[in-house]
N, C-alpha and C. Protein backbone atom coordinates (compact mmCIF):
# COMPACT_ATOMS: atom_id res chain seq x y z
N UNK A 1 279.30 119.18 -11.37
CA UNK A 1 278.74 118.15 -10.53
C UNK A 1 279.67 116.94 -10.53
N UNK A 2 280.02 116.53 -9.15
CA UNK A 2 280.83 115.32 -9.42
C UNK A 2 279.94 113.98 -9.84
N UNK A 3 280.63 113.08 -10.16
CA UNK A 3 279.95 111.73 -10.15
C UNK A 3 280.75 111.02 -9.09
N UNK A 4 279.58 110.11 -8.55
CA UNK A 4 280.65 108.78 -8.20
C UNK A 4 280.95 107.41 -8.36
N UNK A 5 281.93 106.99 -7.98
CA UNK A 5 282.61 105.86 -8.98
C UNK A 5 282.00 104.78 -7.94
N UNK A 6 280.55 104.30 -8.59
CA UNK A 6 279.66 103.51 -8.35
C UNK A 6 280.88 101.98 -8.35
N UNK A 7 281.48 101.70 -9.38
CA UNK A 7 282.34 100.67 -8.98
C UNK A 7 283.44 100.44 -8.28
N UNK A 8 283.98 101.80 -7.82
CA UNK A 8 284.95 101.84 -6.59
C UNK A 8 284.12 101.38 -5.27
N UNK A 9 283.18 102.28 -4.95
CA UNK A 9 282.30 102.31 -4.06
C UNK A 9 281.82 100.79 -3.55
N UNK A 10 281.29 100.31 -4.46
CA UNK A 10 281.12 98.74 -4.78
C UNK A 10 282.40 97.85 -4.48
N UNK A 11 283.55 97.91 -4.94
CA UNK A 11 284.27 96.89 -4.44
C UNK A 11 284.77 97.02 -3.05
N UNK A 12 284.85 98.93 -2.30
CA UNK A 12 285.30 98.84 -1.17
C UNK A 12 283.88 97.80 -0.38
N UNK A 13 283.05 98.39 -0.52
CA UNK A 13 281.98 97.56 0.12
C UNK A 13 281.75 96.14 0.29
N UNK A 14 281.67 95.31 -1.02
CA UNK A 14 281.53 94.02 -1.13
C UNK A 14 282.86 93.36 -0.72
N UNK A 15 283.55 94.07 -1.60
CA UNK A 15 285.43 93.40 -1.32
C UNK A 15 286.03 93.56 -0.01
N UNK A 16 286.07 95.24 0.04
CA UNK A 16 286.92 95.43 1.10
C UNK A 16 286.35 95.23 2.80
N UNK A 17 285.13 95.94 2.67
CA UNK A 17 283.73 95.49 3.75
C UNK A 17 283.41 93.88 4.06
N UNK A 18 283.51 93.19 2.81
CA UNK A 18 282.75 91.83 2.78
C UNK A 18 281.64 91.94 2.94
N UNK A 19 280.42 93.07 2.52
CA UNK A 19 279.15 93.24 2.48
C UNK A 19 278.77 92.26 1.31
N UNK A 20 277.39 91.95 1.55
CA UNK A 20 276.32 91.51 0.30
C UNK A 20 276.11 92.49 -0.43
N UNK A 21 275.57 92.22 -1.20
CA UNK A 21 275.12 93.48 -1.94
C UNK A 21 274.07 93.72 -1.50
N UNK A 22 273.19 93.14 -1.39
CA UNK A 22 271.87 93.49 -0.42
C UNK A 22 272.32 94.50 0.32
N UNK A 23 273.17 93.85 1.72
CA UNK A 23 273.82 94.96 2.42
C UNK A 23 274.44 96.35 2.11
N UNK A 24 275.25 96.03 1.17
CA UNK A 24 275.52 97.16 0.46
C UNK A 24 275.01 98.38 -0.29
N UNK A 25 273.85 97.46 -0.91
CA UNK A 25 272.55 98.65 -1.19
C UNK A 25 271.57 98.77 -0.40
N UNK A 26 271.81 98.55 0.92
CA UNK A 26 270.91 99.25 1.67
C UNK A 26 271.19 100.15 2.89
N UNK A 27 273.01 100.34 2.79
CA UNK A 27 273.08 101.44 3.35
C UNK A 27 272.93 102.99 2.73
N UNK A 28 272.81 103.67 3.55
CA UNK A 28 273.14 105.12 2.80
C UNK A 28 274.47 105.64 2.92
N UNK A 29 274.41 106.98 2.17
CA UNK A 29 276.05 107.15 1.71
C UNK A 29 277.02 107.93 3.30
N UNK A 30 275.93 107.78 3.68
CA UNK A 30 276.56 108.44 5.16
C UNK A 30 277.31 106.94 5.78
N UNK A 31 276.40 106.06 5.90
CA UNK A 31 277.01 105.10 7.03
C UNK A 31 278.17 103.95 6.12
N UNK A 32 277.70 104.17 4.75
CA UNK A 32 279.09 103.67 3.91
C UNK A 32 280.45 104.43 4.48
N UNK A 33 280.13 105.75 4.11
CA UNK A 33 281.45 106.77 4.94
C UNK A 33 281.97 106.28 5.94
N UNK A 34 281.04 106.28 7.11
CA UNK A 34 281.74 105.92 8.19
C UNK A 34 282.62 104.17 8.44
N UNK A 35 281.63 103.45 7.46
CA UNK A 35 282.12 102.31 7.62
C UNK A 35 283.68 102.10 6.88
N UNK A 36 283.76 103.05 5.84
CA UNK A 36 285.39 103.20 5.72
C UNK A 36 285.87 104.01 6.00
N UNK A 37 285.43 104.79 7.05
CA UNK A 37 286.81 105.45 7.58
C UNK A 37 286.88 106.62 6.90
N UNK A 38 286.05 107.07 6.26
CA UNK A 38 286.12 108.57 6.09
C UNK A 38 285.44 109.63 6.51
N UNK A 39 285.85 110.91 6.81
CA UNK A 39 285.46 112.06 7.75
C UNK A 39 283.25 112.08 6.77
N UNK A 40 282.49 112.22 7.47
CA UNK A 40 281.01 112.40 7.13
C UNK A 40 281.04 113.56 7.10
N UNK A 41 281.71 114.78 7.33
CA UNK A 41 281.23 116.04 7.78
C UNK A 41 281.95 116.97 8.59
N UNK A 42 281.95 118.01 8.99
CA UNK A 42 282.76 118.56 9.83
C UNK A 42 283.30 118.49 11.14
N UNK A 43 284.13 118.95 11.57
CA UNK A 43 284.35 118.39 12.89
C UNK A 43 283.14 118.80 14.12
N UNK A 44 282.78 117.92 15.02
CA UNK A 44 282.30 118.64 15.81
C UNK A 44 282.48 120.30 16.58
N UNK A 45 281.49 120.83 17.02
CA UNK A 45 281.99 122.00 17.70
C UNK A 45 282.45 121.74 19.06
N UNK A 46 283.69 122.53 19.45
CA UNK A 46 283.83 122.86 20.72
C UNK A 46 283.70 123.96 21.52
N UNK A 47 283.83 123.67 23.13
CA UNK A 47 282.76 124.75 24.12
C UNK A 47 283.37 125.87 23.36
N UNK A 48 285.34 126.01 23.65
CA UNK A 48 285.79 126.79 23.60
C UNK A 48 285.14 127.93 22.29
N UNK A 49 285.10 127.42 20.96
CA UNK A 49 283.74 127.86 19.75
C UNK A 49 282.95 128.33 19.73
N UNK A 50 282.15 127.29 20.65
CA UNK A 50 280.73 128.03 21.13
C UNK A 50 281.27 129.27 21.79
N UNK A 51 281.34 129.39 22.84
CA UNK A 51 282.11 130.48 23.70
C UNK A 51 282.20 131.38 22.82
N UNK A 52 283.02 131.38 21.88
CA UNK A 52 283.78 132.62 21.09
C UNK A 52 282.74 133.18 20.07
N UNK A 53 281.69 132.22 19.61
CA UNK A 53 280.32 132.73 19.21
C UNK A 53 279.72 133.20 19.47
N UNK A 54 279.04 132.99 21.08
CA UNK A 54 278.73 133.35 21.82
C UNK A 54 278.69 134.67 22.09
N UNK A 55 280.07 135.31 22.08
CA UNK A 55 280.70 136.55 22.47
C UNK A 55 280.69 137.56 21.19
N UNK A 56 281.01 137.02 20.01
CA UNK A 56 280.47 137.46 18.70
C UNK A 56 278.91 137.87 18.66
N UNK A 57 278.25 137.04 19.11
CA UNK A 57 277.12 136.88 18.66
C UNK A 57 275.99 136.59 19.78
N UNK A 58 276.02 137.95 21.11
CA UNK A 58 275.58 137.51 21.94
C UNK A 58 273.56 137.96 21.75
N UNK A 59 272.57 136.80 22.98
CA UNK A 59 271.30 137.39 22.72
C UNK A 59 271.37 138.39 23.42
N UNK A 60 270.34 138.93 23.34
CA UNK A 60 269.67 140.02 24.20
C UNK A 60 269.40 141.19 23.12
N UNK A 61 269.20 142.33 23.64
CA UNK A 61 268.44 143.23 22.62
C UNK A 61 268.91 143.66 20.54
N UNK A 62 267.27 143.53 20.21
CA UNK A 62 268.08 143.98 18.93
C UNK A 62 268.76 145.15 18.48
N UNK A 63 268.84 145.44 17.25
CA UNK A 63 269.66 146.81 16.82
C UNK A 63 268.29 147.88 17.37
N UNK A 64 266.80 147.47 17.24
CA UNK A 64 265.90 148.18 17.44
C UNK A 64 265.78 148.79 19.01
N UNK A 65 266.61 148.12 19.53
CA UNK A 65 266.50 148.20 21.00
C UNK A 65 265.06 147.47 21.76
N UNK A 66 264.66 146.90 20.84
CA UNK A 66 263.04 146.02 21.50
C UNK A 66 264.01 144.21 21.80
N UNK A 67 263.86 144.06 22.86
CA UNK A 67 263.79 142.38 22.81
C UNK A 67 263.29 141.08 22.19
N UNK A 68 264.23 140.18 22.05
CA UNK A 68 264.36 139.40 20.72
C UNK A 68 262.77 138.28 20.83
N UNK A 69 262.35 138.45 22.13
CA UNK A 69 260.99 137.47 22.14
C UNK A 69 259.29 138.01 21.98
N UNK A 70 259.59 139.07 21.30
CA UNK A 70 258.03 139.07 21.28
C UNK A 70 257.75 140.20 20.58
């Protein structure tokens, strides 16, 4: 399990941000992320992706040969 460096975290915020601490503890660790500039998560998907999923992984009948709605 990692930890995190509650006082790094803290000076980018207060120091480098110029947040309050108020402010600071009342974001969550998502919008801290974004507020410095680091990736939150994966990249979005694109069509081209979808598409190729799509084609992998198209609807319509199951292996049972019965249809997927009912």
């Amino acid at each position: 399990m990692r930890r995190l460096d509650w006082a790094g975290l803290m000076r980018a915020g207060m120091r480098g941000l110029g947040l309050s601490p108020a402010a600071f503890w009342q974001l969550t660790p998502v919008e801290l992320a974004v507020m410095l500039g680091v990736a939150a998560g994966p990249a979005p998907i694109t069509r081209a992706r979808l598409e190729e999923l799509a084609r992998a992984f198209p609807d319509g009948r199951s292996e049972g040969g019965e249809d997927g709605d009912g």
